[in-house]
PDB file of N, CA and C in Angstrom:
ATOM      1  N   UNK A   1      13.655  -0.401 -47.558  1.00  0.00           N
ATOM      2  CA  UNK A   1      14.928  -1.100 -47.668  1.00  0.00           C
ATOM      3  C   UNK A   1      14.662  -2.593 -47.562  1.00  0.00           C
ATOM      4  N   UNK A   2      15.208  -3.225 -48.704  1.00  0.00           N
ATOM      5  CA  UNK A   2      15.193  -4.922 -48.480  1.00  0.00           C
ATOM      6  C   UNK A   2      16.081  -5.259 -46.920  1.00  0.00           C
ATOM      7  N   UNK A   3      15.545  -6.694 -47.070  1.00  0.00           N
ATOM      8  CA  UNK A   3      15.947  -7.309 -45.625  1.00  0.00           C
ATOM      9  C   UNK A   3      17.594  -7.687 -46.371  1.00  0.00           C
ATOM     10  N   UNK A   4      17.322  -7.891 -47.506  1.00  0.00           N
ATOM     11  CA  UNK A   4      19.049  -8.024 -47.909  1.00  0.00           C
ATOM     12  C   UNK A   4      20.002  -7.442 -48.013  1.00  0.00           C
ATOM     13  N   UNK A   5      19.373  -5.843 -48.028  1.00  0.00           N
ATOM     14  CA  UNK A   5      20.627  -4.426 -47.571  1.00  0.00           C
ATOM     15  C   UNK A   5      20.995  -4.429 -46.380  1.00  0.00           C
ATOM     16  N   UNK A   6      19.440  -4.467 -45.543  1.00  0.00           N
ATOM     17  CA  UNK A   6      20.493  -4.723 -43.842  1.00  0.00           C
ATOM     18  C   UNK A   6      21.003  -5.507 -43.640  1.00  0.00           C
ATOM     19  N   UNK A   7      20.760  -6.702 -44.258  1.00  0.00           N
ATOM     20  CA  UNK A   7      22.015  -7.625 -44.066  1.00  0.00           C
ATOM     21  C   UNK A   7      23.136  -7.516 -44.611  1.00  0.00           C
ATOM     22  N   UNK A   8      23.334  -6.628 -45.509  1.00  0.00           N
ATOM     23  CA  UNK A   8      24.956  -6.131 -45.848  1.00  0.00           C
ATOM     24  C   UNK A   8      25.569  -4.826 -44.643  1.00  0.00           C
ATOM     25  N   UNK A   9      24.336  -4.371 -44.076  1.00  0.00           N
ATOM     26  CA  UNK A   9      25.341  -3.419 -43.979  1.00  0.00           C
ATOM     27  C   UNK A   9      26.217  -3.963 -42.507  1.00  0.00           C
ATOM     28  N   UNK A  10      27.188  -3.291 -42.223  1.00  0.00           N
ATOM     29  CA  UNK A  10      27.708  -3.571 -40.845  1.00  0.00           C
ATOM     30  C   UNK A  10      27.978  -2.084 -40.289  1.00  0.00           C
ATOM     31  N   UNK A  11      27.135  -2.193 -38.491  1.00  0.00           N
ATOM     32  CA  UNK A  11      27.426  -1.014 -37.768  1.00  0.00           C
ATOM     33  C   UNK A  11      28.369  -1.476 -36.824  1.00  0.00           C
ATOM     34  N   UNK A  12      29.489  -0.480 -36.472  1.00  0.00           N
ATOM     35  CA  UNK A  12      30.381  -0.457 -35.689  1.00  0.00           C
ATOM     36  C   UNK A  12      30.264  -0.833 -34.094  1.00  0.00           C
ATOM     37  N   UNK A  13      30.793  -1.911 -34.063  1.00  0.00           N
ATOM     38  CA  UNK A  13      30.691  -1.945 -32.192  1.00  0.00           C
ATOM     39  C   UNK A  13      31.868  -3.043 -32.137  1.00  0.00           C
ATOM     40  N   UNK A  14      32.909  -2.296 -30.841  1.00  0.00           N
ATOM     41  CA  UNK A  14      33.885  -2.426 -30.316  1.00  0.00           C
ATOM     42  C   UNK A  14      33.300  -3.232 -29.018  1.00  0.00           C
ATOM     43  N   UNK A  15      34.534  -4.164 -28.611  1.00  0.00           N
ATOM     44  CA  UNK A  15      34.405  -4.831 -26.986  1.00  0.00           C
ATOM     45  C   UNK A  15      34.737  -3.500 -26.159  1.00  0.00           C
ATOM     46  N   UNK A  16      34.793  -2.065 -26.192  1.00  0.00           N
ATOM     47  CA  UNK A  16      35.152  -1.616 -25.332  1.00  0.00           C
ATOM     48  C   UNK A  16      33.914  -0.251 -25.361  1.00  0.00           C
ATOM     49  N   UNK A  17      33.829   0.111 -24.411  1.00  0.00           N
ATOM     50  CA  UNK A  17      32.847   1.395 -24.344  1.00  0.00           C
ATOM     51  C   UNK A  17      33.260   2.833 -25.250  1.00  0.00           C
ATOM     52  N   UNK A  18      34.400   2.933 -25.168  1.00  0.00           N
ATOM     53  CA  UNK A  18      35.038   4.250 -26.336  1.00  0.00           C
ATOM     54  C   UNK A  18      36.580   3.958 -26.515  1.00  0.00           C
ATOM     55  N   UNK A  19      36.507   2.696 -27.775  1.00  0.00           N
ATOM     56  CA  UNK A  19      38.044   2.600 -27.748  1.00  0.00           C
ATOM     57  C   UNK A  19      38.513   3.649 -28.582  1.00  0.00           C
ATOM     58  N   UNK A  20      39.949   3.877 -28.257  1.00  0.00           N
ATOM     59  CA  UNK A  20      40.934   4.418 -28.991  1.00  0.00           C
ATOM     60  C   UNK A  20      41.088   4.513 -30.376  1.00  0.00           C
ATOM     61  N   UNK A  21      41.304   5.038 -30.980  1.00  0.00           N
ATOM     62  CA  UNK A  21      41.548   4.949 -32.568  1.00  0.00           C
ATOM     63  C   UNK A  21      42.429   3.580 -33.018  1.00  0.00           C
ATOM     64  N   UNK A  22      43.598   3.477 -31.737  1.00  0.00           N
ATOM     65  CA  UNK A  22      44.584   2.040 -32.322  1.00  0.00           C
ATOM     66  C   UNK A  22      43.913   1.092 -32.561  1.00  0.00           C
ATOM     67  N   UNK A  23      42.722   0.577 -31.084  1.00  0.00           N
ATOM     68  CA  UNK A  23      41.928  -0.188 -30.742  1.00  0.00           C
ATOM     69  C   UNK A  23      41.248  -0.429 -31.884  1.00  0.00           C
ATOM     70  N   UNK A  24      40.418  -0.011 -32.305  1.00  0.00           N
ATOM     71  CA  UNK A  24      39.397   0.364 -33.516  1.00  0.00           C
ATOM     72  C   UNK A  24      40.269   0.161 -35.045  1.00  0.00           C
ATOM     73  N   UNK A  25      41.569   0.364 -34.975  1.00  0.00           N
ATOM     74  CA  UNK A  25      42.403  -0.111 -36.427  1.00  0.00           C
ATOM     75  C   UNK A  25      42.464  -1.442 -36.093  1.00  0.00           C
ATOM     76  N   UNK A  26      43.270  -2.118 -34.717  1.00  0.00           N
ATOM     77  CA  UNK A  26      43.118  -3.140 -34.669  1.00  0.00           C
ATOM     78  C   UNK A  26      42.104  -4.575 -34.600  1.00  0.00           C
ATOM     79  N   UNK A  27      41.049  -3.980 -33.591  1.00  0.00           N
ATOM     80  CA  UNK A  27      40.007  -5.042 -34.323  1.00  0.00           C
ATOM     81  C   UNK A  27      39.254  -4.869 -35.478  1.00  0.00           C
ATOM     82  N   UNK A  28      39.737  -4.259 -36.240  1.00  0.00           N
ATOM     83  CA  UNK A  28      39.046  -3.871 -37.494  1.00  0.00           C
ATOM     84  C   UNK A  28      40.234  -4.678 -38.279  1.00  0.00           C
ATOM     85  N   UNK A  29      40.921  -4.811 -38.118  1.00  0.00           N
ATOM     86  CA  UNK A  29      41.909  -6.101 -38.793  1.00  0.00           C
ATOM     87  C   UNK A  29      41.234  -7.653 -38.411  1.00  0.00           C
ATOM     88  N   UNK A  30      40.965  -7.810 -37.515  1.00  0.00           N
ATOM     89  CA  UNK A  30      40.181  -9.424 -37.399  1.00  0.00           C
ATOM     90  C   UNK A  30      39.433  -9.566 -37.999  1.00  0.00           C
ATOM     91  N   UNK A  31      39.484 -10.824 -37.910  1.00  0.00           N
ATOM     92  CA  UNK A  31      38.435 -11.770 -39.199  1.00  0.00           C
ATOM     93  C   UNK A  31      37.209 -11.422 -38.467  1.00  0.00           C
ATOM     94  N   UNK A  32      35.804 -11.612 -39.041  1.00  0.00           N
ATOM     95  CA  UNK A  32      34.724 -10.993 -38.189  1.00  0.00           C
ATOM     96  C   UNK A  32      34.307 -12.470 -37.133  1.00  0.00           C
ATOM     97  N   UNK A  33      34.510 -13.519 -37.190  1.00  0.00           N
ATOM     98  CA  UNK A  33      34.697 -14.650 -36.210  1.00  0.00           C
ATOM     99  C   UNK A  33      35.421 -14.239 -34.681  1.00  0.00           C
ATOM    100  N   UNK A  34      36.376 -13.681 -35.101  1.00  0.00           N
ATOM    101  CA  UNK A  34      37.167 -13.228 -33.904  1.00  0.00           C
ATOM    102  C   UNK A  34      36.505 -11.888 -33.454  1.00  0.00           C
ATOM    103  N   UNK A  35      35.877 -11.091 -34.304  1.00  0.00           N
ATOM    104  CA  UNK A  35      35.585  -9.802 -33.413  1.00  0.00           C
ATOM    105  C   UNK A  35      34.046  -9.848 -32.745  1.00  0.00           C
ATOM    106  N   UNK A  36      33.281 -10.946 -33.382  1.00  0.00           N
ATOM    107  CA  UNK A  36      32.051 -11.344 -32.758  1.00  0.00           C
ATOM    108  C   UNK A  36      32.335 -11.965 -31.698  1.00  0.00           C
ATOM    109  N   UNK A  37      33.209 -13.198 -31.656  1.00  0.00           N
ATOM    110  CA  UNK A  37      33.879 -13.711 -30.420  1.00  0.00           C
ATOM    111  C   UNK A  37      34.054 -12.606 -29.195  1.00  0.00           C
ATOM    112  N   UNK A  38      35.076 -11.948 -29.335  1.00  0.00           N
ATOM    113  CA  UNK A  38      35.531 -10.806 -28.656  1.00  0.00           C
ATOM    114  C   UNK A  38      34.017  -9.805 -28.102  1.00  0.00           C
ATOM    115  N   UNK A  39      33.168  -9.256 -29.055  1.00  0.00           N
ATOM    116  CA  UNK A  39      32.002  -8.646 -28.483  1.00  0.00           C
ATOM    117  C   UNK A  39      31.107  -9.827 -27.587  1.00  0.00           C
ATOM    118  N   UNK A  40      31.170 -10.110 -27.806  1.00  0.00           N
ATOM    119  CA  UNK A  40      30.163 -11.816 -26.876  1.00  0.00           C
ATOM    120  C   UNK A  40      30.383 -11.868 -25.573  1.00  0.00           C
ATOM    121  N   UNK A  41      31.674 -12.117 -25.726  1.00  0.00           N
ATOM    122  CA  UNK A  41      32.952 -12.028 -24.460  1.00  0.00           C
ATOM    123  C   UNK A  41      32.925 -10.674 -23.465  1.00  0.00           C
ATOM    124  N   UNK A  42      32.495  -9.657 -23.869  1.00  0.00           N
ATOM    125  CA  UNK A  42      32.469  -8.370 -23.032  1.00  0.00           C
ATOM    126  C   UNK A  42      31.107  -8.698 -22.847  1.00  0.00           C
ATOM    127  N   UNK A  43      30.091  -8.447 -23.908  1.00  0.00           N
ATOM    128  CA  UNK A  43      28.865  -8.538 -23.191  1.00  0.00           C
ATOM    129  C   UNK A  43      28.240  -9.389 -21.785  1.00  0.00           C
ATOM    130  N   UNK A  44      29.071 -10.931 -21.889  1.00  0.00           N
ATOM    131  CA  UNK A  44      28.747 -11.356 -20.754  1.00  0.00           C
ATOM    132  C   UNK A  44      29.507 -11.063 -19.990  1.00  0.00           C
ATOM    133  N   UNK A  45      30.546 -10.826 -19.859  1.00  0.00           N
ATOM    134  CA  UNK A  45      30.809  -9.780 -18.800  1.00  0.00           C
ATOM    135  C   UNK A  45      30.456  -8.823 -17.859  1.00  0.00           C
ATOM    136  N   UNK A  46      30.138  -8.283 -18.966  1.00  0.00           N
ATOM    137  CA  UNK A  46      29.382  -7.040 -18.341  1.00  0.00           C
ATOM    138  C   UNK A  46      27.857  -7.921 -17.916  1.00  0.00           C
ATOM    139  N   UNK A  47      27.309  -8.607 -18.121  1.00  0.00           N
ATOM    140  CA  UNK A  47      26.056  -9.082 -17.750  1.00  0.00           C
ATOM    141  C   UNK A  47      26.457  -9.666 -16.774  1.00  0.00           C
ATOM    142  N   UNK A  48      27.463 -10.493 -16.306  1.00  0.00           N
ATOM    143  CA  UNK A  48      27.502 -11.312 -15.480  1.00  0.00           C
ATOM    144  C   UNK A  48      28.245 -10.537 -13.701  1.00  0.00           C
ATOM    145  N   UNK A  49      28.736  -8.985 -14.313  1.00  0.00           N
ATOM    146  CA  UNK A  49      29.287  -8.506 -13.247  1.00  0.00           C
ATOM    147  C   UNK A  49      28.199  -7.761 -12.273  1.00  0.00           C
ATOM    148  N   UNK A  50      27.112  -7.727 -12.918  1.00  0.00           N
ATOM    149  CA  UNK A  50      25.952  -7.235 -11.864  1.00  0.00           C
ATOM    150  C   UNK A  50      25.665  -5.692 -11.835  1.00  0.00           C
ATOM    151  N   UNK A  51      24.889  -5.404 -10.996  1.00  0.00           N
ATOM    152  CA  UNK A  51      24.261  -4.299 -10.633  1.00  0.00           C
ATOM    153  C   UNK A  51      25.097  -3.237  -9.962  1.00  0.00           C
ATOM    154  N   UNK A  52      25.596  -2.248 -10.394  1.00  0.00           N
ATOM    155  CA  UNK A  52      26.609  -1.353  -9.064  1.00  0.00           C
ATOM    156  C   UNK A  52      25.439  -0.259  -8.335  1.00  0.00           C
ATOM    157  N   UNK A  53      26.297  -0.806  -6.815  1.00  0.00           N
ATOM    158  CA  UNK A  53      25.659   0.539  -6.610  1.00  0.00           C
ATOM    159  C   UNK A  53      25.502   2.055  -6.838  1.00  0.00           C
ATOM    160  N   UNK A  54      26.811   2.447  -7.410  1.00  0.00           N
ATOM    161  CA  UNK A  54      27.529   3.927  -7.844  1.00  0.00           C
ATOM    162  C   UNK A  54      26.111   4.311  -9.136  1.00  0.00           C
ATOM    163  N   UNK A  55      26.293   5.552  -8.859  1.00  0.00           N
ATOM    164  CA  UNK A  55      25.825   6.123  -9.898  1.00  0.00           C
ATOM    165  C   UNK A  55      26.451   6.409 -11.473  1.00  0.00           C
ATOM    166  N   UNK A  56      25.930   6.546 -12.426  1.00  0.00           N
ATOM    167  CA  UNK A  56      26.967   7.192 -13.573  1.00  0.00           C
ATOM    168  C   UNK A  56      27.890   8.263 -13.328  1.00  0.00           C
ATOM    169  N   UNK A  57      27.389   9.147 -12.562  1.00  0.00           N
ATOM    170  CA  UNK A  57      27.974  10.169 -12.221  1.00  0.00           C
ATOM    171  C   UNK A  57      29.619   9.926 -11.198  1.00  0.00           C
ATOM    172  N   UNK A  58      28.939   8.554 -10.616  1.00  0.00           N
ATOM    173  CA  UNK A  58      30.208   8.044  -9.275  1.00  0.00           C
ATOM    174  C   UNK A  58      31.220   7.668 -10.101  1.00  0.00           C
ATOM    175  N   UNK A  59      30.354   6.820 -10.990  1.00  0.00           N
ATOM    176  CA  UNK A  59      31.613   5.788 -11.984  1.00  0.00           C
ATOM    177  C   UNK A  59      32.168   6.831 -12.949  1.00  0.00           C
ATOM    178  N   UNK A  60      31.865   7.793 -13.612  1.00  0.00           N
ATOM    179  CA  UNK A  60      32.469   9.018 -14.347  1.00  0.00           C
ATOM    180  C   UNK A  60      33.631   9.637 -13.400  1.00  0.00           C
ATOM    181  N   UNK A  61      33.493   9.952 -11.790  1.00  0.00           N
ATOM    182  CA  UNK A  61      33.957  11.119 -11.239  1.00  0.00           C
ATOM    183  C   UNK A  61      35.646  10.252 -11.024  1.00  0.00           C
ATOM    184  N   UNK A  62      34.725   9.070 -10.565  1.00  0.00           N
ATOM    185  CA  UNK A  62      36.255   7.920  -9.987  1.00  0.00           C
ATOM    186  C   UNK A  62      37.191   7.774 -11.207  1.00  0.00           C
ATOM    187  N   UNK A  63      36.639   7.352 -12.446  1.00  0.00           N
ATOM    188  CA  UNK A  63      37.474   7.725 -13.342  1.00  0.00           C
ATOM    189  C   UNK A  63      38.498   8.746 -14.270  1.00  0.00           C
ATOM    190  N   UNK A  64      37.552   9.884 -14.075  1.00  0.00           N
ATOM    191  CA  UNK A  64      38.131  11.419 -14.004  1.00  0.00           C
ATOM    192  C   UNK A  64      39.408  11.408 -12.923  1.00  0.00           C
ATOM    193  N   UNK A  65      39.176  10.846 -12.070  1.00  0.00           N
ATOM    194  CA  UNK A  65      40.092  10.848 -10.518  1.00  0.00           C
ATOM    195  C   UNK A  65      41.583  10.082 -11.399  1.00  0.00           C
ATOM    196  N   UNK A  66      41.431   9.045 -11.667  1.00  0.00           N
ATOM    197  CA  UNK A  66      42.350   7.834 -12.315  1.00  0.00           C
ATOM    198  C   UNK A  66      43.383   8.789 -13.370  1.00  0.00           C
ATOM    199  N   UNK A  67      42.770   9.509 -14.200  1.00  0.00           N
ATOM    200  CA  UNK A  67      43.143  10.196 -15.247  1.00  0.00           C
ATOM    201  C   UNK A  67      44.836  10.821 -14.709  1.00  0.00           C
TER     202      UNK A  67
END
């Protein structure tokens, strides 16, 4: 594959870990300025909120709990 196909193609990634279908219509309406913006914006986020102590399993169960 040329380096100029992967540069056409675009893979899907949302600011959110498993958005919604609305979610996913709606930033799929932004200009791609705004939805790179928006992914940037979570990533440091999430980089900047640190290390938890919980396990996957903690952070899964607490949320299951929320439901």
């Amino acid at each position: 594959m040329s380096l100029n196909r992967v540069k056409e193609k675009k893979i899907p990634c949302y600011p959110w870990a498993t958005p919604t279908e609305e979610q996913k219509c709606l930033f799929d309406t932004l200009r791609y300025e705004e939805q790179l913006k928006m992914v940037q914006e979570a990533l440091r986020e999430g980089l900047e909120s640190g290390i938890s102590d919980q396990s996957i399993d903690d952070i899964i169960d607490s949320k299951e709990t929320e439901i």
